[in-house]
PDB file of N, CA and C in Angstrom:
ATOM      1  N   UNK A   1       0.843  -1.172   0.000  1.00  0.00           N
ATOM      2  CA  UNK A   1       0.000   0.000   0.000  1.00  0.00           C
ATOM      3  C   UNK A   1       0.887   1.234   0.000  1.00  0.00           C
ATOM      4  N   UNK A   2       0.522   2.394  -0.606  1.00  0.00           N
ATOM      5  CA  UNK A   2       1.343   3.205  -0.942  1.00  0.00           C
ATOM      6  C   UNK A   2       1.223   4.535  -0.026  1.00  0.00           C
ATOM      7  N   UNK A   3       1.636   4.743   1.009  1.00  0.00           N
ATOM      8  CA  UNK A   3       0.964   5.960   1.772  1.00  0.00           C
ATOM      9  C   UNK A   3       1.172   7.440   1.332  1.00  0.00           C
ATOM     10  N   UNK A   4       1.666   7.968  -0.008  1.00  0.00           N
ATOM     11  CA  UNK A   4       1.352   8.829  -0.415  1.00  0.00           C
ATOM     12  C   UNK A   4      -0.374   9.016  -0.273  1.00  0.00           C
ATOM     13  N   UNK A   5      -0.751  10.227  -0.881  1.00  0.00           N
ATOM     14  CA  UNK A   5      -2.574  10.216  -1.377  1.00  0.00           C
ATOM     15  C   UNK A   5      -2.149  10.941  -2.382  1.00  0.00           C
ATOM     16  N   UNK A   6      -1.370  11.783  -2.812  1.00  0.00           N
ATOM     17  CA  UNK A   6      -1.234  11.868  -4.061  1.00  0.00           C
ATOM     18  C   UNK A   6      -1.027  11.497  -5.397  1.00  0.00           C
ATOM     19  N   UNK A   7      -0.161  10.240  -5.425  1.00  0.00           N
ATOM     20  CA  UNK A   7      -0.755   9.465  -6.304  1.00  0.00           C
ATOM     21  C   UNK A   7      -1.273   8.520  -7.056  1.00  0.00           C
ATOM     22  N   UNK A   8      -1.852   8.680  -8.669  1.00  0.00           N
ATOM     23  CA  UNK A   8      -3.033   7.944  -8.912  1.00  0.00           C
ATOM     24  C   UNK A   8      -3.593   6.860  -8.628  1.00  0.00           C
ATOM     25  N   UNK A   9      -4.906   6.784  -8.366  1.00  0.00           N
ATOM     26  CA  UNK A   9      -5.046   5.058  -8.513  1.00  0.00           C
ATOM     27  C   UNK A   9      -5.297   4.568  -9.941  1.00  0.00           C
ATOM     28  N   UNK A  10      -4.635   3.463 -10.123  1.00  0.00           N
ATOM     29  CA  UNK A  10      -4.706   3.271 -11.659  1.00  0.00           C
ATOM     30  C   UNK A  10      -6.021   2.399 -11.899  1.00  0.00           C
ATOM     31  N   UNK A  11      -7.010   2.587 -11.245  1.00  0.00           N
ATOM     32  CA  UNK A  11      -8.313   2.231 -11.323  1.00  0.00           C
ATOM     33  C   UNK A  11      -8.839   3.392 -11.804  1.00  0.00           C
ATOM     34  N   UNK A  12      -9.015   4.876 -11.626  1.00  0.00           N
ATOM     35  CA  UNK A  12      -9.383   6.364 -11.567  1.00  0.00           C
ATOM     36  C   UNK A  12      -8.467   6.498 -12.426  1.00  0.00           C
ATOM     37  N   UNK A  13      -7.759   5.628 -13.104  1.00  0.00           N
ATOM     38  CA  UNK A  13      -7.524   6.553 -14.610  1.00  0.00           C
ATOM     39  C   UNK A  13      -8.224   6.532 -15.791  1.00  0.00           C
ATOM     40  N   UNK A  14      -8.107   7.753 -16.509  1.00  0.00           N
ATOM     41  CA  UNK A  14      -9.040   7.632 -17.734  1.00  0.00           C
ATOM     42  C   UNK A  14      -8.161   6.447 -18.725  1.00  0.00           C
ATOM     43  N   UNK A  15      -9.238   5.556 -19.448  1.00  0.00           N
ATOM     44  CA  UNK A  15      -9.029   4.604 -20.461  1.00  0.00           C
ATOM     45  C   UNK A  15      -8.580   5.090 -21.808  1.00  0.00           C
ATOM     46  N   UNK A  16      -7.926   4.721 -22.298  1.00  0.00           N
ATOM     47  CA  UNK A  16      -7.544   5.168 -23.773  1.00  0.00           C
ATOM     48  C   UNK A  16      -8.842   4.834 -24.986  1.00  0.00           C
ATOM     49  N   UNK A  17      -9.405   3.355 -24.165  1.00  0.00           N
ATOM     50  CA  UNK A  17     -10.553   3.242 -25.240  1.00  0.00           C
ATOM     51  C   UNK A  17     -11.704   4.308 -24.734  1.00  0.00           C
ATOM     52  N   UNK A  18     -12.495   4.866 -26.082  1.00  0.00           N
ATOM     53  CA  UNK A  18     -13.172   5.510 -26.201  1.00  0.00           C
ATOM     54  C   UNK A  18     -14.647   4.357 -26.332  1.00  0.00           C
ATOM     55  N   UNK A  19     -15.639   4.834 -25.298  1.00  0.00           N
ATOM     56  CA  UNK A  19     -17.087   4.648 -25.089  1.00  0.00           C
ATOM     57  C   UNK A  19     -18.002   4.475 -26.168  1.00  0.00           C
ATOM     58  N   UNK A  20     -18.579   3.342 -26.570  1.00  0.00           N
ATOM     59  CA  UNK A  20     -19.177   2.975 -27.926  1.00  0.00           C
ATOM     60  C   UNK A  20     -20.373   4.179 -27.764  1.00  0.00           C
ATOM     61  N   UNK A  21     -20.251   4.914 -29.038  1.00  0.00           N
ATOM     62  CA  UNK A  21     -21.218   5.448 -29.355  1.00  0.00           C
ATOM     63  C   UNK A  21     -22.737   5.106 -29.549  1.00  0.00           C
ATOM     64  N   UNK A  22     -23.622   5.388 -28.683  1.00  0.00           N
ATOM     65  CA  UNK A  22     -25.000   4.497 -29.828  1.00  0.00           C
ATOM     66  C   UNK A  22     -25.859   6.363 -29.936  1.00  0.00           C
ATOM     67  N   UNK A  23     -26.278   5.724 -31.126  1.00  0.00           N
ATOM     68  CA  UNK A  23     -27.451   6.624 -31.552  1.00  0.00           C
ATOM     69  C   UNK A  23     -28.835   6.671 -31.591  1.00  0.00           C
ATOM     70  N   UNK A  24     -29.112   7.353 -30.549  1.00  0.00           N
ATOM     71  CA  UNK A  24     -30.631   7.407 -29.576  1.00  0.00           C
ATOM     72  C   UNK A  24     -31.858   8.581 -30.839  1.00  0.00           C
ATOM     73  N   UNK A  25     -32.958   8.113 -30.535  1.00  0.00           N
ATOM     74  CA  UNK A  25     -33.848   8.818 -30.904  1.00  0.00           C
ATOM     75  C   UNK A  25     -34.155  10.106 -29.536  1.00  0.00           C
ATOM     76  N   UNK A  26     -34.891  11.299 -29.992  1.00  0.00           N
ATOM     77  CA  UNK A  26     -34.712  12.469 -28.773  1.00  0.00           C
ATOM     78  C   UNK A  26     -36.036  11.608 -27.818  1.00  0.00           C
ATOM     79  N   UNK A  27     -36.821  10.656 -27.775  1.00  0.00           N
ATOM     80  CA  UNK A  27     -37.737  10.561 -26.965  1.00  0.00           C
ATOM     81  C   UNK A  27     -36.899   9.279 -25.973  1.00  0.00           C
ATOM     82  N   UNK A  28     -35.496   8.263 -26.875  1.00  0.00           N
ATOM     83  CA  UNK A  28     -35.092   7.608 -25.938  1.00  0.00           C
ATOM     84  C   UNK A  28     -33.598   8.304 -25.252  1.00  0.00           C
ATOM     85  N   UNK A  29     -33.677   9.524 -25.500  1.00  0.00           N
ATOM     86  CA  UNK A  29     -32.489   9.956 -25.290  1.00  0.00           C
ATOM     87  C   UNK A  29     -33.311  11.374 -23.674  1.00  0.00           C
ATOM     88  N   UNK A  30     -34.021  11.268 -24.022  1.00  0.00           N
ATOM     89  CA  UNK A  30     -35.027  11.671 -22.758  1.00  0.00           C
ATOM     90  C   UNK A  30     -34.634  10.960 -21.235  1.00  0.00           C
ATOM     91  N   UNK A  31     -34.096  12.073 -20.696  1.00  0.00           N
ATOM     92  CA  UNK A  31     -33.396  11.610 -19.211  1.00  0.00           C
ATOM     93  C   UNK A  31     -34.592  10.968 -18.325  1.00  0.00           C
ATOM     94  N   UNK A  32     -36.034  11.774 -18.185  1.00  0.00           N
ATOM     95  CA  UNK A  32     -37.047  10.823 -17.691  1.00  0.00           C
ATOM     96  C   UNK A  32     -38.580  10.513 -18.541  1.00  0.00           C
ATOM     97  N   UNK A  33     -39.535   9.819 -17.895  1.00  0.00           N
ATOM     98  CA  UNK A  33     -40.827   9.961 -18.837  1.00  0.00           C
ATOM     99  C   UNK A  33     -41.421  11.363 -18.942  1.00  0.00           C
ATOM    100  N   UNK A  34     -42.058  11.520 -18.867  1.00  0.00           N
ATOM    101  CA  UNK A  34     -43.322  12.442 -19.327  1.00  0.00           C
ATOM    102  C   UNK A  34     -43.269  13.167 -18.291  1.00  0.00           C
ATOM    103  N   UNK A  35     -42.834  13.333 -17.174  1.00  0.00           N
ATOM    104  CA  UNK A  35     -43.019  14.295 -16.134  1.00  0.00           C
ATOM    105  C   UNK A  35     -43.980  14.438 -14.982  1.00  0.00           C
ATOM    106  N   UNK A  36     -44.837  13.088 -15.308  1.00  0.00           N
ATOM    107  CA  UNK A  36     -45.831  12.881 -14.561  1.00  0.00           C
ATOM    108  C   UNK A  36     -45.439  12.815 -12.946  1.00  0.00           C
ATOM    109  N   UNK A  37     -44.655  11.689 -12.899  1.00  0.00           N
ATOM    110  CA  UNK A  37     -44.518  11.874 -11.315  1.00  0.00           C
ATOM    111  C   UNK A  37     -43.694  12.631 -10.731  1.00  0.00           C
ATOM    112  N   UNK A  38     -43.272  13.781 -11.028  1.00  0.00           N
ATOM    113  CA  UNK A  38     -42.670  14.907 -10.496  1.00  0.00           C
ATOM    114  C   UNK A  38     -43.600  16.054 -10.231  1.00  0.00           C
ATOM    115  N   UNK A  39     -44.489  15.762 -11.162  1.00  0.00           N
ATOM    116  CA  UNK A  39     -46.083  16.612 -11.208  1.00  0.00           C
ATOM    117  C   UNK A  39     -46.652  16.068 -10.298  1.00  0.00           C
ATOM    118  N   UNK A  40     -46.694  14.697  -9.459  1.00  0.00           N
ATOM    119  CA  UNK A  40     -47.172  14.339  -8.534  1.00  0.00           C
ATOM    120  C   UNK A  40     -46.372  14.612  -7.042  1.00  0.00           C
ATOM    121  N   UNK A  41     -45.045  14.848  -7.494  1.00  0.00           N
ATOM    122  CA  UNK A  41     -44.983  15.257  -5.960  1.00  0.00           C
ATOM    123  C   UNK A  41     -44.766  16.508  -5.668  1.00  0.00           C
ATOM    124  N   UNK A  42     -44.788  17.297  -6.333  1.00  0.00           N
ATOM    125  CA  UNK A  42     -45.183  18.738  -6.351  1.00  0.00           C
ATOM    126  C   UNK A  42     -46.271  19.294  -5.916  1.00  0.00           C
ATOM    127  N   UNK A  43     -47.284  18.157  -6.285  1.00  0.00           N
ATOM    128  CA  UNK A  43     -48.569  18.454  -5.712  1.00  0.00           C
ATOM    129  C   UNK A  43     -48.877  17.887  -4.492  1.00  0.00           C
ATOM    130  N   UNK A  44     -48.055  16.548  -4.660  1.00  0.00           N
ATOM    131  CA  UNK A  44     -48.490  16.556  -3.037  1.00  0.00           C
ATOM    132  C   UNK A  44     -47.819  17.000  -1.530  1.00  0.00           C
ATOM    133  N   UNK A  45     -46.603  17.937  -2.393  1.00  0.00           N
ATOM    134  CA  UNK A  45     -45.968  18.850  -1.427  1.00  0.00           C
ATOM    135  C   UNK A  45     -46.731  20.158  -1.164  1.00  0.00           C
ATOM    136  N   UNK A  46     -47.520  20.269  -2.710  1.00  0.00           N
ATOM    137  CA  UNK A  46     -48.398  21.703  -2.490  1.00  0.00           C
ATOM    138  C   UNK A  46     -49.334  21.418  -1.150  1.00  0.00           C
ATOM    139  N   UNK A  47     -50.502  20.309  -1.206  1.00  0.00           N
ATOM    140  CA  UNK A  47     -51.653  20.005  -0.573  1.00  0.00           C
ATOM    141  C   UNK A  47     -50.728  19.792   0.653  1.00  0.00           C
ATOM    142  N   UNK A  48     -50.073  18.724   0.768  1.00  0.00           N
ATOM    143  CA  UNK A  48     -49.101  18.627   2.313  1.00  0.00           C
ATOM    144  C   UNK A  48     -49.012  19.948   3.366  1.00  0.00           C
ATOM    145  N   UNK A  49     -48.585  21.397   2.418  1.00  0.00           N
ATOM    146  CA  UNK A  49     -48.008  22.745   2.844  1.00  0.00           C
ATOM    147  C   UNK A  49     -49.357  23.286   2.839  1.00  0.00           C
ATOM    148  N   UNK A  50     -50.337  22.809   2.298  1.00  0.00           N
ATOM    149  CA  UNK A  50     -52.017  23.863   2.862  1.00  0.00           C
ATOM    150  C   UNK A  50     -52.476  23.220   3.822  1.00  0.00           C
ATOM    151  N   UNK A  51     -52.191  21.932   4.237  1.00  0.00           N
ATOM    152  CA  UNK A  51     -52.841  21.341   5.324  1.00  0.00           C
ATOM    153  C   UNK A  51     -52.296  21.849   6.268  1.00  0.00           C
ATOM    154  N   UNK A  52     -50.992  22.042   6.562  1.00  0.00           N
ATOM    155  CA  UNK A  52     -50.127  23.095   7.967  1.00  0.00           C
ATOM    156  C   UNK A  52     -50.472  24.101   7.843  1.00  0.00           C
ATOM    157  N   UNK A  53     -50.627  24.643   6.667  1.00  0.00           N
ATOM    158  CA  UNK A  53     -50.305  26.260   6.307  1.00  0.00           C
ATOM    159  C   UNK A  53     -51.848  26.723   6.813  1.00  0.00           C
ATOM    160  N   UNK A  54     -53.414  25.672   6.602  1.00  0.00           N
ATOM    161  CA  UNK A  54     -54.415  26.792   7.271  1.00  0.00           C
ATOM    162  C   UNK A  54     -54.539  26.039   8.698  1.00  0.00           C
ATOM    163  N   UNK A  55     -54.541  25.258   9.185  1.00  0.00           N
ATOM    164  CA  UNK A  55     -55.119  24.883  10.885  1.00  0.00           C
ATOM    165  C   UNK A  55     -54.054  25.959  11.438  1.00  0.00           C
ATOM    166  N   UNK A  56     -52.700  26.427  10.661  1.00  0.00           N
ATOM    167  CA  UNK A  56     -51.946  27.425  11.642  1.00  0.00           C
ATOM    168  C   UNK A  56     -52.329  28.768  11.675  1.00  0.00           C
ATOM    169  N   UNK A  57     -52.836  29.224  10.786  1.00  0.00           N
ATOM    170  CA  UNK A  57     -53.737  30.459  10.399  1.00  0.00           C
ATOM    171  C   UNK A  57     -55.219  30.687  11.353  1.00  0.00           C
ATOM    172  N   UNK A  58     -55.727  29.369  11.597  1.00  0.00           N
ATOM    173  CA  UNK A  58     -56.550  29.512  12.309  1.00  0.00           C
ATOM    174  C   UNK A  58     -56.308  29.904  13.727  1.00  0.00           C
ATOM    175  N   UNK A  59     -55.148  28.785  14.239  1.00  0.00           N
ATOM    176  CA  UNK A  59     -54.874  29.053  15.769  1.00  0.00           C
ATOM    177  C   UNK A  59     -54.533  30.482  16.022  1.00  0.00           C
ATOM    178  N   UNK A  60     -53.413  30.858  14.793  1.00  0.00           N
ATOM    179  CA  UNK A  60     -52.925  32.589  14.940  1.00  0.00           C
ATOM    180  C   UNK A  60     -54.005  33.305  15.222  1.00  0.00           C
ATOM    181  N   UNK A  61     -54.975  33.352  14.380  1.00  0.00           N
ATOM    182  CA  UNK A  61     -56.178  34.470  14.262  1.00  0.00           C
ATOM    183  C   UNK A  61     -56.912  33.789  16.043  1.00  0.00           C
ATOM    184  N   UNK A  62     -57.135  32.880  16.200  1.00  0.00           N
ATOM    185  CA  UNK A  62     -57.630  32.621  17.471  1.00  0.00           C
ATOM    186  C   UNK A  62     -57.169  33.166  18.696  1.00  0.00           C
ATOM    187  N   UNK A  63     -56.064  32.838  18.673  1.00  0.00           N
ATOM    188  CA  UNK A  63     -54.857  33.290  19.862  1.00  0.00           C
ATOM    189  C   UNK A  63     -54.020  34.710  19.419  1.00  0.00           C
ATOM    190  N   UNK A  64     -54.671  35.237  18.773  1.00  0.00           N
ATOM    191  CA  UNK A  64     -53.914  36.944  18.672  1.00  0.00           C
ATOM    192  C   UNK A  64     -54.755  37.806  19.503  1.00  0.00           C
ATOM    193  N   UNK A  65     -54.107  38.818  19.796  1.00  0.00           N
ATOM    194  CA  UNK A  65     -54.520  39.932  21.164  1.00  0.00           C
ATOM    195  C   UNK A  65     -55.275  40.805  20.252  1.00  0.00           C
ATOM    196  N   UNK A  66     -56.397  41.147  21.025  1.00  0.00           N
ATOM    197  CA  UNK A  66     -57.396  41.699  20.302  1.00  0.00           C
ATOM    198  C   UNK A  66     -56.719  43.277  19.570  1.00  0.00           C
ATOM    199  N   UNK A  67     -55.605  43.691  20.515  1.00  0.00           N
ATOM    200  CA  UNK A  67     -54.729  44.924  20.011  1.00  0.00           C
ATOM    201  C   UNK A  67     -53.756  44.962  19.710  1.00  0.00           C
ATOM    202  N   UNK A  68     -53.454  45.169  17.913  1.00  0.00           N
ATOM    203  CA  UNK A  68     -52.246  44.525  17.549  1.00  0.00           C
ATOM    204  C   UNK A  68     -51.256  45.731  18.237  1.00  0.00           C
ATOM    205  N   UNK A  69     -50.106  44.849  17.932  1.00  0.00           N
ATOM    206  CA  UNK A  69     -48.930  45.723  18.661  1.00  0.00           C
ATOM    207  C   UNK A  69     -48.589  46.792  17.898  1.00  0.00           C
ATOM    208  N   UNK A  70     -48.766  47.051  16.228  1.00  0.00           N
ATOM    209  CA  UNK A  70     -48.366  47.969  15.645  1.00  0.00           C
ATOM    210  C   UNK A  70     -49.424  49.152  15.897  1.00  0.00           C
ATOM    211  N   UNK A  71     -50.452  48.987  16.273  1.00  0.00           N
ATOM    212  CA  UNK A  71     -51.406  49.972  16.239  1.00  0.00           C
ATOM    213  C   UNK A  71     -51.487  50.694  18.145  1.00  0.00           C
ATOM    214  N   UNK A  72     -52.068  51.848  18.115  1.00  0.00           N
ATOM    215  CA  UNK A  72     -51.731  52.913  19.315  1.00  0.00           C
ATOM    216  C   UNK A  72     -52.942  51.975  20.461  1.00  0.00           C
ATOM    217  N   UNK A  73     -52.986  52.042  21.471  1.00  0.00           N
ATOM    218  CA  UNK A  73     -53.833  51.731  22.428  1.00  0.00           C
ATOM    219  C   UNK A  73     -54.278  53.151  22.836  1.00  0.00           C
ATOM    220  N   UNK A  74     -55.961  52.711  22.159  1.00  0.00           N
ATOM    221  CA  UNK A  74     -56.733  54.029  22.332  1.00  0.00           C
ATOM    222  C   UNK A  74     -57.439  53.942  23.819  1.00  0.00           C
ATOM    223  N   UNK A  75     -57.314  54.737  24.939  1.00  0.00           N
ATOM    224  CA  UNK A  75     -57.597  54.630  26.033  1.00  0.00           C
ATOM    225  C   UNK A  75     -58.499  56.025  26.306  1.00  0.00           C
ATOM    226  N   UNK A  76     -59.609  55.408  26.527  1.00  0.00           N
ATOM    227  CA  UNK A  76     -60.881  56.788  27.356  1.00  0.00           C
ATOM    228  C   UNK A  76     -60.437  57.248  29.030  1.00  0.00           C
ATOM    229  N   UNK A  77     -60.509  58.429  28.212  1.00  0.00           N
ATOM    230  CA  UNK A  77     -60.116  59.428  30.269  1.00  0.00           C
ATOM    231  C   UNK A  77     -61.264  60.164  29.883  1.00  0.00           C
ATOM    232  N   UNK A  78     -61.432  59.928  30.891  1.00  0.00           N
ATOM    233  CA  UNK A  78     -62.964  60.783  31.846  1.00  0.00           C
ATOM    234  C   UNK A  78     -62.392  62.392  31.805  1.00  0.00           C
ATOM    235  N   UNK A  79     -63.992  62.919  31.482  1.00  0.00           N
ATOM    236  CA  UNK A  79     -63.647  64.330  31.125  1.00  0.00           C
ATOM    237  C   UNK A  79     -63.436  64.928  32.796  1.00  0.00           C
ATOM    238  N   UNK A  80     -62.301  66.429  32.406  1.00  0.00           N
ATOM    239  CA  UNK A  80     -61.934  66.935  33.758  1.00  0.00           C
ATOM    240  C   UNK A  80     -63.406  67.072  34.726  1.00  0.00           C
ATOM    241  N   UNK A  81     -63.018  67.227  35.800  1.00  0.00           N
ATOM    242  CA  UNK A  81     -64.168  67.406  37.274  1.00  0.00           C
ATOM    243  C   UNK A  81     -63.962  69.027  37.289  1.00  0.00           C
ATOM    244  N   UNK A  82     -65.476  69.492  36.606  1.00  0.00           N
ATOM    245  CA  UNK A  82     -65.434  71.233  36.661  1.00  0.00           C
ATOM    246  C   UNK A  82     -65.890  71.623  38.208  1.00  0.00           C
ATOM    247  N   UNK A  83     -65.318  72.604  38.430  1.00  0.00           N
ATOM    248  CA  UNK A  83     -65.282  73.447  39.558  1.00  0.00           C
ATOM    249  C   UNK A  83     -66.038  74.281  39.830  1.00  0.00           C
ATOM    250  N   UNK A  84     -67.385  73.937  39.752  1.00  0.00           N
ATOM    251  CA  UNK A  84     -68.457  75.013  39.506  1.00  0.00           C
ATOM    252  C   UNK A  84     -69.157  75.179  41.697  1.00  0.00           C
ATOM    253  N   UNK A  85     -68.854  75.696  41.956  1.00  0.00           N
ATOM    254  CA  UNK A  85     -69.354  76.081  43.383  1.00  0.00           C
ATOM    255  C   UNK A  85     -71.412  76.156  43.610  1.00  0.00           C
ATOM    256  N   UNK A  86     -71.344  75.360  44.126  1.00  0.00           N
ATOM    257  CA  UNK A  86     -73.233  75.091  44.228  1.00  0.00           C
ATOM    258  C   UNK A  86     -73.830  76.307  44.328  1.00  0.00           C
ATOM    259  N   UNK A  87     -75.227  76.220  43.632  1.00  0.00           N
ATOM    260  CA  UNK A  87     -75.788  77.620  43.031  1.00  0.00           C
ATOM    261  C   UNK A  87     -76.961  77.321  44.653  1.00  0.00           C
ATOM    262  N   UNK A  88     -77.248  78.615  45.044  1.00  0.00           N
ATOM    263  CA  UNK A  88     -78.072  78.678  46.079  1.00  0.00           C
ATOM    264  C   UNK A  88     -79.404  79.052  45.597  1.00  0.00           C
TER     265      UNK A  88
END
């Protein structure tokens, strides 16, 4: 065994023979079918992500404070106590 790591393994070398050519038609030269089941899990990643996406929408809107935080807390004060001295 050779304890370099630099070099080659003469397994990982490139071959001098060159890879028989064959000549494909473009529908068998097509990396997959028709696209169908990629269309299927797309969709069932879509439907998967609405089933979380509304029961969490619901709890939010349930469990939110009736006064959001971006908006002012409008608070009623009692009008001043006038000083009017009792009429005889």
């Amino acid at each position: 065994m050779d304890p370099r790591s630099d070099t080659p393994d003469p397994d990982l070398r490139p071959s001098s023979v060159e890879p028989k050519q064959e000549v494909l038609s473009a529908t068998e030269a097509r990396q997959g079918l028709l696209g169908k089941p990629v269309l299927v899990i797309l969709l069932a990643g879509l439907i998967l992500a609405l089933l979380v996406w509304i029961p969490t929408e619901w709890w939010g809107s349930a469990t939110a404070p009736e006064n959001q935080s971006n908006q002012p807390v409008q608070q009623e004060t009692a009008p001043p106590a006038q000083n009017n001295p009792p009429q005889q």
